[in-house]
N, C-alpha and C. Protein backbone atom coordinates (compact mmCIF):
# COMPACT_ATOMS: atom_id res chain seq x y z
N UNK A 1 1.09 -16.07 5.51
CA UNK A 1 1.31 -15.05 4.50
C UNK A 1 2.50 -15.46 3.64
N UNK A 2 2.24 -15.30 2.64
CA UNK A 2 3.70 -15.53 1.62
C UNK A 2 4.71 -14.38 1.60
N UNK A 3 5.62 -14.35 1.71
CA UNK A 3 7.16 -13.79 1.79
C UNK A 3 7.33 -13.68 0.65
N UNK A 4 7.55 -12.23 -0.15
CA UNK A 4 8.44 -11.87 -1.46
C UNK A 4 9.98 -11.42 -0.69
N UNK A 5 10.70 -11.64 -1.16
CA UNK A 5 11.90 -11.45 -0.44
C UNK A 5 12.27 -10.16 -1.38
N UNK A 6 11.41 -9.81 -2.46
CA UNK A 6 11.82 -8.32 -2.70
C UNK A 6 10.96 -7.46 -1.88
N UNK A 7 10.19 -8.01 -0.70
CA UNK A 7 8.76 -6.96 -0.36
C UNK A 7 9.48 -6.25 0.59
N UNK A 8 9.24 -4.93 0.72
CA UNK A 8 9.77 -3.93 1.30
C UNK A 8 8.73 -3.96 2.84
N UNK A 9 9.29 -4.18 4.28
CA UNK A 9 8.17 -3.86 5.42
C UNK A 9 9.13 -2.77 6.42
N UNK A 10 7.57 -2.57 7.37
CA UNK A 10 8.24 -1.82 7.99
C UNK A 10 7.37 -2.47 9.31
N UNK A 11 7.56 -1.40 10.19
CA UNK A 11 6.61 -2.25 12.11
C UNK A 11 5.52 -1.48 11.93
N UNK A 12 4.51 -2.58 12.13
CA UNK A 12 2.96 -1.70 11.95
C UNK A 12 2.65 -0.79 12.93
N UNK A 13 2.08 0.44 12.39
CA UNK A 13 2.13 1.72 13.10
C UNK A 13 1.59 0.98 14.93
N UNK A 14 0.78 0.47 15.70
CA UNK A 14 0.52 0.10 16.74
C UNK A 14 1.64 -0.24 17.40
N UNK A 15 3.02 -0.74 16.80
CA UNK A 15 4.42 -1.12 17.67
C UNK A 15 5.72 -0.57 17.34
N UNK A 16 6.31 -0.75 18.09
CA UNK A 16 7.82 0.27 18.22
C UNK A 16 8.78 -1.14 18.43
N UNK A 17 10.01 -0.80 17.79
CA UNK A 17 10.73 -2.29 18.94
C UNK A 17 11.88 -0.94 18.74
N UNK A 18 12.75 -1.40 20.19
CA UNK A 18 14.03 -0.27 20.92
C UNK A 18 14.49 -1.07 21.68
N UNK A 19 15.63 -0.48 21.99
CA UNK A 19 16.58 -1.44 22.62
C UNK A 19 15.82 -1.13 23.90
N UNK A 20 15.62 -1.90 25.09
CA UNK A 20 15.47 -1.25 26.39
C UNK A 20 17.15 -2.04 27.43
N UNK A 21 17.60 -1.25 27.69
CA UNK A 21 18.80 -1.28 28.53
C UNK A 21 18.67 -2.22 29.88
N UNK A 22 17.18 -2.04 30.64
CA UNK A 22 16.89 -2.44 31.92
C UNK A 22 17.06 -4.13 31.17
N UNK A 23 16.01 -4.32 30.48
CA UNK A 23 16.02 -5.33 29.63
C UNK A 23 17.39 -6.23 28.83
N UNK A 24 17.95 -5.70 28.79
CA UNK A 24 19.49 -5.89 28.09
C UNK A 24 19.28 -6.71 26.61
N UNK A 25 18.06 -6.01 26.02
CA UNK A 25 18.03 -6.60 24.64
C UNK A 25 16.79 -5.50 23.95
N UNK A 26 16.60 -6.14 22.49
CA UNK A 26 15.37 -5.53 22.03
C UNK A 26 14.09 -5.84 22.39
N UNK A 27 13.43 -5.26 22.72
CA UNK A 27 12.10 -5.24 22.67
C UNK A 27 10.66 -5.09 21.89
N UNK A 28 9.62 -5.46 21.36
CA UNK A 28 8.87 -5.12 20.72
C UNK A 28 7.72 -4.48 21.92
N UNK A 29 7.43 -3.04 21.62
CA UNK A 29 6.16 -2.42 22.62
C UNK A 29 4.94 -2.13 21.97
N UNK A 30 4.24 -2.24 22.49
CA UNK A 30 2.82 -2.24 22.03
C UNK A 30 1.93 -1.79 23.43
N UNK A 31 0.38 -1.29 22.82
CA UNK A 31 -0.25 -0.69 24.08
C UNK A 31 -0.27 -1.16 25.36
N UNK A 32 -0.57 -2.68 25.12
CA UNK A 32 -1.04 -3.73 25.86
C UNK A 32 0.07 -3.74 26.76
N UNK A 33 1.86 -4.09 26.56
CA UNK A 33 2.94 -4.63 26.48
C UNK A 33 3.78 -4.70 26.14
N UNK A 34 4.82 -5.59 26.54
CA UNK A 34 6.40 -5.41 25.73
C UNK A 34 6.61 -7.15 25.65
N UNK A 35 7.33 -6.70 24.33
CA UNK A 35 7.56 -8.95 24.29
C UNK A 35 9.60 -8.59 24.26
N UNK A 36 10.03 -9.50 24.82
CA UNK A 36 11.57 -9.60 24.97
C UNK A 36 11.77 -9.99 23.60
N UNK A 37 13.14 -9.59 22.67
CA UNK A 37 13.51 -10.42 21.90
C UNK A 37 14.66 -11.05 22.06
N UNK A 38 14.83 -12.02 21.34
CA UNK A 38 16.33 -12.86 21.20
C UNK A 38 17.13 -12.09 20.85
N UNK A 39 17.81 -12.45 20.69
CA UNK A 39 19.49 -11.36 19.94
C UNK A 39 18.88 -11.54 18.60
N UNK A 40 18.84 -13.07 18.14
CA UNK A 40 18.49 -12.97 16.71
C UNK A 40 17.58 -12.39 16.32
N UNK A 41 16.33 -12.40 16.44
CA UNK A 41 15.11 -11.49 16.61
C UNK A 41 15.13 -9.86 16.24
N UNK A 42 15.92 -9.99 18.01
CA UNK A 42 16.16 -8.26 17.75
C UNK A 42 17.14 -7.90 16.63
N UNK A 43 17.95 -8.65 16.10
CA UNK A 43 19.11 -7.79 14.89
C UNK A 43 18.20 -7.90 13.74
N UNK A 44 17.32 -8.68 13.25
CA UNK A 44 16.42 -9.01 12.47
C UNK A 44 15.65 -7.80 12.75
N UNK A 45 14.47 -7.40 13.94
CA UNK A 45 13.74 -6.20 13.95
C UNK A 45 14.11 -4.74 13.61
N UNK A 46 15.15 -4.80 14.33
CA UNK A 46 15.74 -3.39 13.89
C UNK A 46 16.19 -3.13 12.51
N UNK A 47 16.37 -3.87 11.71
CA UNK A 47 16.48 -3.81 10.28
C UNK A 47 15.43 -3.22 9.32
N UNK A 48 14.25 -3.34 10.02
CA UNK A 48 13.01 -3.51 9.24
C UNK A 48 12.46 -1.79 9.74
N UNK A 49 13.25 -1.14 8.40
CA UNK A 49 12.94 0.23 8.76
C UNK A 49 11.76 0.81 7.70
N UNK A 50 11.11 0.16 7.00
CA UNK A 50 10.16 0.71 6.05
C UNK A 50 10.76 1.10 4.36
N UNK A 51 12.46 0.76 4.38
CA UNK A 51 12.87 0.98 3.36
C UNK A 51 13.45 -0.07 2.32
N UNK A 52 13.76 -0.90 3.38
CA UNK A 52 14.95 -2.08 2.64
C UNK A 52 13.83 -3.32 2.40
N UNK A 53 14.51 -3.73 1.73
CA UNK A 53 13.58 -4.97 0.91
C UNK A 53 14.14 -6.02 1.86
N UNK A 54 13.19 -7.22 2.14
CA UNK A 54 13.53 -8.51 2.95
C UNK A 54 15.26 -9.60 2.48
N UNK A 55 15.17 -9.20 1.11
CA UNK A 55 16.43 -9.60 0.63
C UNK A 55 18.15 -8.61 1.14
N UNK A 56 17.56 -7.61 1.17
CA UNK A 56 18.60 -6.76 1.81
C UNK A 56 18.94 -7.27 3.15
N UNK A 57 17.97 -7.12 3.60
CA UNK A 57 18.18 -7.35 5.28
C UNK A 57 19.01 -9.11 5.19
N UNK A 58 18.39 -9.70 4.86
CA UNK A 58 19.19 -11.06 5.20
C UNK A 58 20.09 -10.81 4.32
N UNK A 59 21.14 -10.32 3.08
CA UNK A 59 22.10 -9.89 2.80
C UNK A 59 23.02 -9.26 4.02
N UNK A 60 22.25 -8.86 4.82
CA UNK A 60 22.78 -7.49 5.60
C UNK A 60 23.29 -8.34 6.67
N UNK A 61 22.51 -9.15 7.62
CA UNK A 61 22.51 -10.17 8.17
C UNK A 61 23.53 -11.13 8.12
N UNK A 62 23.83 -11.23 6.55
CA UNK A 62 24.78 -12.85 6.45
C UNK A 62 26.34 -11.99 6.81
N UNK A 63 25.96 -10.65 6.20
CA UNK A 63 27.76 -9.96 6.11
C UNK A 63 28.17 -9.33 7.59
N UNK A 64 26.83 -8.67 8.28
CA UNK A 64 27.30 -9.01 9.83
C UNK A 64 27.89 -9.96 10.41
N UNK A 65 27.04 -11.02 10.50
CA UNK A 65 27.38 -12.06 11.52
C UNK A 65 28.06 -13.04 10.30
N UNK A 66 28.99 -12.79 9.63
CA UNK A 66 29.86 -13.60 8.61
C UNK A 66 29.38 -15.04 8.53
N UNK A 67 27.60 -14.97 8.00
CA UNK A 67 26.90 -16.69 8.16
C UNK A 67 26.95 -16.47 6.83
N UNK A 68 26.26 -17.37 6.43
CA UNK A 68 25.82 -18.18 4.65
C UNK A 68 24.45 -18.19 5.30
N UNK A 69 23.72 -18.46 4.54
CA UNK A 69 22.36 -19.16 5.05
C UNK A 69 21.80 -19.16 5.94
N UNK A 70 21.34 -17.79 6.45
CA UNK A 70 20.23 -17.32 7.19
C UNK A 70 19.00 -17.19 6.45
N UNK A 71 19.09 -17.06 5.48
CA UNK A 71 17.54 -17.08 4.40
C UNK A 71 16.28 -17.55 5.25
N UNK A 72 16.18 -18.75 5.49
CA UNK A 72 15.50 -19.73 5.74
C UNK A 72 15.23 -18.88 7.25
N UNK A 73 16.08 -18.76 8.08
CA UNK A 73 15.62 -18.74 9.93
C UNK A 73 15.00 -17.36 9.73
N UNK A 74 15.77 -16.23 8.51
CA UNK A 74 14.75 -15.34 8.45
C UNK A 74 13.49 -15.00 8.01
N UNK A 75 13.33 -15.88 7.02
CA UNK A 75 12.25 -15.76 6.50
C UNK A 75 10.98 -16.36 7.39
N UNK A 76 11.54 -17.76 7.91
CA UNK A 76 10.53 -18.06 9.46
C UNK A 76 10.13 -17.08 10.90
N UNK A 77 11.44 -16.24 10.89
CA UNK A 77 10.84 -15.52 11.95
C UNK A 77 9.56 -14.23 11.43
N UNK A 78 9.90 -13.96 9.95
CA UNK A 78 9.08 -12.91 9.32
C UNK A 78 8.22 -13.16 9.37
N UNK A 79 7.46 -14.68 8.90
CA UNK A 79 6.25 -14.87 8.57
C UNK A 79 5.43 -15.12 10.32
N UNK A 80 6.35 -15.57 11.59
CA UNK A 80 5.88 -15.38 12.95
C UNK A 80 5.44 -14.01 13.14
N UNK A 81 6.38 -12.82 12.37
CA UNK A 81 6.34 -11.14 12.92
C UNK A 81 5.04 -11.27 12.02
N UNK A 82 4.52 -11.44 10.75
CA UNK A 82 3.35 -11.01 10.15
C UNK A 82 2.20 -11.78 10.98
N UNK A 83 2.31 -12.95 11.15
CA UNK A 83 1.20 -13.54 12.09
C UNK A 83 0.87 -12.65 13.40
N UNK A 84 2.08 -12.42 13.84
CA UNK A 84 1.71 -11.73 15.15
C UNK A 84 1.31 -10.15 15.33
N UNK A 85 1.48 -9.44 13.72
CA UNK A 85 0.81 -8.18 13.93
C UNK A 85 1.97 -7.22 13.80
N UNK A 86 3.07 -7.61 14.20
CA UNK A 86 4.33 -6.60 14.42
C UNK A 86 4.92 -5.84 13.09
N UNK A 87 4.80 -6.73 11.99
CA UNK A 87 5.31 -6.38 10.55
C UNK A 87 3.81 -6.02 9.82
N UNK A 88 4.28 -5.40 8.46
CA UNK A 88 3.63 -5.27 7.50
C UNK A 88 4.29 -4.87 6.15
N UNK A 89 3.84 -5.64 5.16
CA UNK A 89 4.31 -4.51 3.77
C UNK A 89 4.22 -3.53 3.87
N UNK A 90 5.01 -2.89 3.81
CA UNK A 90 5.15 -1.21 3.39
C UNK A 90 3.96 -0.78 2.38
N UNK A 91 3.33 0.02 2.28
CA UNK A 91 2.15 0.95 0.90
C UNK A 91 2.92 1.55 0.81
């Protein structure tokens, strides 16, 4: 899928991601299951609230974790979350 980095997403209605505590990280849940995330992953998921545009979030991203150039690792994990069902453009 191609990435507009102005495209606004959110988690497709079938998944939730939440912190789970037992877990000691984020999680993505779904009917089937739960997939563990990375730290990076999870600060990346939880961002993706249905409002902010993909450029925000990795804005948001670089001024958290005081990086430059996350662009790139985010935009790769996005286009993994659209392959795998978890993301979607916002309607």
């Amino acid at each position: 899928m191609d990435i507009n980095k102005t495209d606004i997403i959110e988690v497709a209605p079938t998944f939730r991601v939440q912190w789970e505590e037992v877990q000691d990280c984020f999680v993505v849940l779904y009917p089937e299951g739960m997939v563990k995330l990375s730290q990076s992953a999870g600060e990346i998921m939880k961002r993706i609230d249905g409002q902010t545009t993909i450029e925000s979030i990795i804005k948001d991203l670089e001024t958290t974790f005081s990086e430059n150039n996350l662009e790139n690792d985010v935009l790769k994990f996005l286009e993994v979350a659209y392959d795998t069902g978890w993301i979607r453009n916002k309607k």
